[in-house]
Protein backbone atom coordinates (compact mmCIF):
# COMPACT_ATOMS: atom_id res chain seq x y z
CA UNK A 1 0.00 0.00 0.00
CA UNK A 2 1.43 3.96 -0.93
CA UNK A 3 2.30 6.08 2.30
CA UNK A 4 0.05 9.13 1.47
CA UNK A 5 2.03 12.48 1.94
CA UNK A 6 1.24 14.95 4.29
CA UNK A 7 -0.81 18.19 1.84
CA UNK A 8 -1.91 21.74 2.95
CA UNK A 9 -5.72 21.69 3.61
CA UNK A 10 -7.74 23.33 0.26
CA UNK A 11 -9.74 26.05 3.01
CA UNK A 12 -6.50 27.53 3.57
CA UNK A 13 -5.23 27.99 0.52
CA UNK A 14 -8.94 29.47 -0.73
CA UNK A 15 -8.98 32.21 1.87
CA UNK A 16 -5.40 32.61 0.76
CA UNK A 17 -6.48 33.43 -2.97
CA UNK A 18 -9.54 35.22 -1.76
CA UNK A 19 -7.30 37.37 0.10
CA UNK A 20 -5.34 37.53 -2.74
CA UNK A 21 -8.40 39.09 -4.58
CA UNK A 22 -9.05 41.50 -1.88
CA UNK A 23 -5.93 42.93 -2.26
CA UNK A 24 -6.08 43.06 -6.28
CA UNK A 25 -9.08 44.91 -5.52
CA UNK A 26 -7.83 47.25 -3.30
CA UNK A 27 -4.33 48.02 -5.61
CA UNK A 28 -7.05 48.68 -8.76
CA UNK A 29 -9.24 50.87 -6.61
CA UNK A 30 -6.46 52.65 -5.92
CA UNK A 31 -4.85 52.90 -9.29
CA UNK A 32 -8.47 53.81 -10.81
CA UNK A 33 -7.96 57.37 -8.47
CA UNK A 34 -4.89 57.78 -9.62
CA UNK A 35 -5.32 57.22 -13.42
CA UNK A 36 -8.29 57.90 -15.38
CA UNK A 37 -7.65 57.10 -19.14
CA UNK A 38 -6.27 53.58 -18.28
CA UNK A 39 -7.62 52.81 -15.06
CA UNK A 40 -10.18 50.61 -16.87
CA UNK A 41 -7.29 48.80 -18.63
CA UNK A 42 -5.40 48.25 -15.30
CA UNK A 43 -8.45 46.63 -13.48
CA UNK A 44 -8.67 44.00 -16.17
CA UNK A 45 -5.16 43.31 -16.28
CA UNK A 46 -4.98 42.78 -12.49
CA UNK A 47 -7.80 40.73 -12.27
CA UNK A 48 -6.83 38.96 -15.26
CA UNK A 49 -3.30 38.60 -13.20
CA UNK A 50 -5.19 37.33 -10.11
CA UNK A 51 -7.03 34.50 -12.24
CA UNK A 52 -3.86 32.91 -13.89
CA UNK A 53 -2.39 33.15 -10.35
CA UNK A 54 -5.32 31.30 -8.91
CA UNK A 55 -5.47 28.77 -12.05
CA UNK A 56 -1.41 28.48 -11.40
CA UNK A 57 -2.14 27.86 -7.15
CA UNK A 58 -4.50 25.35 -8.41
CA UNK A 59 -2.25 22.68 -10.71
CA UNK A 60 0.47 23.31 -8.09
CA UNK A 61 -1.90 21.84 -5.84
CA UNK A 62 -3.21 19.03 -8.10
CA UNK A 63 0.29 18.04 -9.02
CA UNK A 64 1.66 18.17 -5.87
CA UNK A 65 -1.20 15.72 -4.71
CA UNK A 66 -0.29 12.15 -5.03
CA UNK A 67 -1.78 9.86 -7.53
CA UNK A 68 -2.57 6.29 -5.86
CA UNK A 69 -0.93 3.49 -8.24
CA UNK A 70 -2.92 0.72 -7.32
CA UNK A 71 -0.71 -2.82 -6.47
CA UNK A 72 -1.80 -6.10 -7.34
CA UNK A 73 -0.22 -8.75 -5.56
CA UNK A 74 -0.88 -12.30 -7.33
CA UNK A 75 -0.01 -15.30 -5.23
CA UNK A 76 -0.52 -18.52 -7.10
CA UNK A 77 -1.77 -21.68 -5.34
CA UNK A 78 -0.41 -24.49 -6.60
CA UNK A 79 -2.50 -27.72 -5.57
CA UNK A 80 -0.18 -30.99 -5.78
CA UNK A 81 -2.17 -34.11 -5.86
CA UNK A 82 -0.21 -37.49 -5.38
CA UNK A 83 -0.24 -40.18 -7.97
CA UNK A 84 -1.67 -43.17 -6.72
CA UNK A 85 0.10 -45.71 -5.43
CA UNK A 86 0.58 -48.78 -8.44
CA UNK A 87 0.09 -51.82 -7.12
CA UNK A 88 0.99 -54.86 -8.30
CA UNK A 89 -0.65 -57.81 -7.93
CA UNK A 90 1.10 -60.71 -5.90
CA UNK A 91 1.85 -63.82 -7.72
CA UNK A 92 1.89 -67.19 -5.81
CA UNK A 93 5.35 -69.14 -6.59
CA UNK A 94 4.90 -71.86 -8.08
CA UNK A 95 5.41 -75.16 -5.70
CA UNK A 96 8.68 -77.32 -7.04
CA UNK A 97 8.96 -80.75 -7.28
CA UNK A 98 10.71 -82.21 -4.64
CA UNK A 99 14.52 -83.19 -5.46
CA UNK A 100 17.04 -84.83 -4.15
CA UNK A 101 20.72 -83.18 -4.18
CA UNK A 102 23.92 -84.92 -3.15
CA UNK A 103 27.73 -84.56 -4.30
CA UNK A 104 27.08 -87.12 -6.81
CA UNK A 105 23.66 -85.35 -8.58
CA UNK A 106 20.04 -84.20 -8.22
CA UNK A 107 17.26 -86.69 -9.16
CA UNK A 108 13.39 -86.48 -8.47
CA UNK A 109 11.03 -89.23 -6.79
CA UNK A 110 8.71 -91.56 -9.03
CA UNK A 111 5.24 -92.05 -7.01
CA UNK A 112 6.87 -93.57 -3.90
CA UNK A 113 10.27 -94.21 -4.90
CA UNK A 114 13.18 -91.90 -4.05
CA UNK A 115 16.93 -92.14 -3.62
CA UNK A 116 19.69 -89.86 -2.04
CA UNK A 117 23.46 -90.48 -2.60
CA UNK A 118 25.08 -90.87 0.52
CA UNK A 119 29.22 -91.58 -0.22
CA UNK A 120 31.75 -93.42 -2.54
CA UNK A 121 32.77 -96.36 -1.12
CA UNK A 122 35.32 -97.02 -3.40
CA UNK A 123 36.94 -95.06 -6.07
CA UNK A 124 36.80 -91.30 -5.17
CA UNK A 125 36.37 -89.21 -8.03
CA UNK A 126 39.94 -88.26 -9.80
CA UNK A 127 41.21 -91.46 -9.34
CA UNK A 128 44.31 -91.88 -11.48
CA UNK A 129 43.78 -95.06 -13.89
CA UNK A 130 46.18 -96.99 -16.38
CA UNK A 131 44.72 -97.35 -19.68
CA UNK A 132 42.48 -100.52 -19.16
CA UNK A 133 42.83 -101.18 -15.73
CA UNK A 134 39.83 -102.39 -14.16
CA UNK A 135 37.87 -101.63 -11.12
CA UNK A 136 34.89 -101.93 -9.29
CA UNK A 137 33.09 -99.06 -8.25
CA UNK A 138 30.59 -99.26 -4.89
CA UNK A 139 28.23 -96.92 -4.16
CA UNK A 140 26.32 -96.25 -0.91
CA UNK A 141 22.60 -95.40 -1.30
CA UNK A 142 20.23 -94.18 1.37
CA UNK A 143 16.22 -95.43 0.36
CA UNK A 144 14.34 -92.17 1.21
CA UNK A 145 11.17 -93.30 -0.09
CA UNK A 146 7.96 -94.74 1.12
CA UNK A 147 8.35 -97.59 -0.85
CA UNK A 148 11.16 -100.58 0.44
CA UNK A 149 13.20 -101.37 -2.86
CA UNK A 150 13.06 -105.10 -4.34
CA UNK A 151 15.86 -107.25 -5.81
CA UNK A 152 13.87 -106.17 -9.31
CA UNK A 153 15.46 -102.65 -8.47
CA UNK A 154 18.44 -102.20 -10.56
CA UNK A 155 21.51 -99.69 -10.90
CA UNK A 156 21.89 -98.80 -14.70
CA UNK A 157 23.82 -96.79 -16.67
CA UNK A 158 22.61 -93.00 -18.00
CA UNK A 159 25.18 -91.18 -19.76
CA UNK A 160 28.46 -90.35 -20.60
CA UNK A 161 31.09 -93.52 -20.47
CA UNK A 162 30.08 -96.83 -18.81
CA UNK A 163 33.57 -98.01 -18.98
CA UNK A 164 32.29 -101.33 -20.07
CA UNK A 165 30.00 -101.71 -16.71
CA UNK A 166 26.71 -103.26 -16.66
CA UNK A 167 23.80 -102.79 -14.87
CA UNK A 168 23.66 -103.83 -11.26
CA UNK A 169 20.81 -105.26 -9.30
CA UNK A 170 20.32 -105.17 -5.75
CA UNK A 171 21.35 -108.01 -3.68
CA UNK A 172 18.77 -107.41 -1.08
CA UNK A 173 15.44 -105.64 0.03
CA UNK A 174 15.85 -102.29 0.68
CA UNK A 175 13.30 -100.44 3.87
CA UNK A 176 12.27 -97.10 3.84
CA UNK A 177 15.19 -95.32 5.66
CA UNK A 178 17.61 -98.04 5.13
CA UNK A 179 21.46 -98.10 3.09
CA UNK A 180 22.90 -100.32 0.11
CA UNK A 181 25.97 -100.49 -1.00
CA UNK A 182 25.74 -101.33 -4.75
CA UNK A 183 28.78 -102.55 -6.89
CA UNK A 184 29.73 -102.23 -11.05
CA UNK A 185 32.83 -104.26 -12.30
CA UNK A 186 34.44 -101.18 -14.88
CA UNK A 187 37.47 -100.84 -17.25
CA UNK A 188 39.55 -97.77 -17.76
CA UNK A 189 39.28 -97.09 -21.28
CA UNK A 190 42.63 -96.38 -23.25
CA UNK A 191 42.11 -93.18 -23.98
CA UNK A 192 43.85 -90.68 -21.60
CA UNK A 193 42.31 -88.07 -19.66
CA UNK A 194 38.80 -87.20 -17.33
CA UNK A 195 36.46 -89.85 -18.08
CA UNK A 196 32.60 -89.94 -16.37
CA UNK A 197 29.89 -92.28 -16.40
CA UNK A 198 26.05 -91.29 -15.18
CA UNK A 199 24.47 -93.93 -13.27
CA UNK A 200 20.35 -94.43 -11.87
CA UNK A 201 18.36 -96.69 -9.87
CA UNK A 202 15.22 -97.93 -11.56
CA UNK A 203 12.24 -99.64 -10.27
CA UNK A 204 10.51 -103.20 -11.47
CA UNK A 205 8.90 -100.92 -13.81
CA UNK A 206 12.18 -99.96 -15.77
CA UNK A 207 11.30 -96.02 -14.35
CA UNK A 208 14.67 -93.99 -13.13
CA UNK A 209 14.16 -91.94 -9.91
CA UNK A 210 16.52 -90.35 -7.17
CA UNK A 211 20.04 -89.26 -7.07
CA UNK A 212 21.85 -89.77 -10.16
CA UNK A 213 25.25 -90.61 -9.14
CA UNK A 214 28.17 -90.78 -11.13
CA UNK A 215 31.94 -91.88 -11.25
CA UNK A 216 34.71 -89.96 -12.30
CA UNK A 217 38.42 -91.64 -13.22
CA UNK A 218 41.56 -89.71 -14.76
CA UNK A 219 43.51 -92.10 -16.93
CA UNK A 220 47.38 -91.56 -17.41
CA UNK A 221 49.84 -92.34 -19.62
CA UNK A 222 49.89 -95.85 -20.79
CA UNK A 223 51.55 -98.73 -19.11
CA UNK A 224 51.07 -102.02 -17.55
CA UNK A 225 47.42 -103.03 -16.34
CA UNK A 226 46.95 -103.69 -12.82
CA UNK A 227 44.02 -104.46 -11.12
CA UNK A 228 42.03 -102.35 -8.41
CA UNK A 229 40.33 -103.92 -5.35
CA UNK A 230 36.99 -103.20 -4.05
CA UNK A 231 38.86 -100.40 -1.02
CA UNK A 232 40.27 -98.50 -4.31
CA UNK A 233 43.84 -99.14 -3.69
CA UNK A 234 45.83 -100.68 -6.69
CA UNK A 235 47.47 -104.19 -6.50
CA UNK A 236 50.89 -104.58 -8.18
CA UNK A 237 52.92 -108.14 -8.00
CA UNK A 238 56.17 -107.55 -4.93
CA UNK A 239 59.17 -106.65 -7.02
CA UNK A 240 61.59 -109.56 -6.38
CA UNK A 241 65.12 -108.98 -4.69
CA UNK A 242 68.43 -110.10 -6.53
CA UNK A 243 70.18 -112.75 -4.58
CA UNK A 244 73.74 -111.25 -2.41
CA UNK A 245 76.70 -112.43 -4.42
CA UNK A 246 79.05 -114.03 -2.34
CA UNK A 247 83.15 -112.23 -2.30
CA UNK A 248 85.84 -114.55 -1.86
CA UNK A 249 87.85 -114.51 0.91
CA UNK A 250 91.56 -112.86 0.56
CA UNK A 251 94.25 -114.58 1.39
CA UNK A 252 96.59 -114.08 3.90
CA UNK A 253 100.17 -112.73 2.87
């Protein structure tokens, strides 16, 4: 808002002109007596003198009067509504199959039928071989089924080399809970290097289910074929001593 300044009141400064005019009237009264060709003249000119001053006292006034500006003051409003909140609907995770993992693979159960690996009897994997040495590998296999496995319950081979083993069945009934050791005769093949068979038990129905296990062999450079027992240790005939040769006795001088 403008400060409004302080002005002379407008009754003052009328009885200041009208005095004014007074005293024009007096000073052509006077000069009337004291001229008579242009008194006439004279009058005019003084009280044409008095009106310019009075028009003059006026606008002075007027323009020393302040003129209000008036002052808008805009203040936006802003209104900031929140985006709703997306939501995304919740998806259920889909249930897995149960599996079986152990160091020697995963497998799934068949109806009742399951299997877990428990440890490598013999032959630990990275065995070195000779190029057709045999072996037999044993297994140890934990039933963790519902169903007790039969002697129509067979290990056989999946993938990858079966190092001339066949499939193996199992010696005895099997409970829910219970261990078997199962056993493959195998051959190292001649070929140097990793080599790995895949093996699976199957049910009387010829279906695989549980662990698949596997053995693993690293064959070396070629040389005589030994056999390997059933604790994994390799048997190699004793090497036989040389007889002492016998040093004649010297003779005395």
């Amino acid at each position: 808002m403008l400060k409004q300044k302080t002005t002379i009141p407008r009754n003052v400064i009328l009885w200041a002109l009208v005095g004014l005019l007074v005293l024009a009237g007096i000073i052509a009264l006077i000069a009337s007596f004291s001229s008579s060709g242009g008194g006439a003249d004279d009058v005019n000119v003084i009280y044409t003198n008095a009106a310019e001053t009075l028009v003059a006292q006026q606008m002075t006034i007027e323009a020393s009067e302040p003129t209000a500006t008036p002052t808008f003051t805009f203040t936006p409003t802003v209104t900031v509504t929140p985006f709703a909140t997306l939501e995304l609907p919740t998806q259920s995770l889909l249930a897995s199959p149960t599996t079986s993992f152990s160091s020697g693979g995963g497998g799934t159960a068949v109806g009742c039928d399951n299997s877990v690996f428990v440890s490598d009897v013999t032959i630990p994997d990275g065995t070195q071989m000779t190029p057709g040495q045999t072996f037999t590998k044993t297994w140890r296999l934990q039933n963790n089924g519902t169903c007790p496995w039969t002697t129509a319950y067979r290990l056989t081979f999946v993938s990858g080399d079966a190092m001339s083993g066949q499939a193996a069945a199992i010696s005895a009934a099997v409970s829910p809970g219970a261990t078997v050791d199962i056993s493959v005769p195998m051959t190292a093949p001649t070929t140097a290097g990793e080599i790995r068979g895949d093996w699976r038990l199957t049910n009387a129905n010829g279906q695989a289910f549980g662990t698949v296990i596997y053995v693993i062999i690293n064959v070396s450079g070629a040389s005589a074929p030994t056999s390997t027992s059933t604790t994994g240790e390799p048997t190699t005939a004793p090497s036989e001593t040389p007889a002492p040769t016998e040093t004649p006795p010297t003779p005395d001088p």
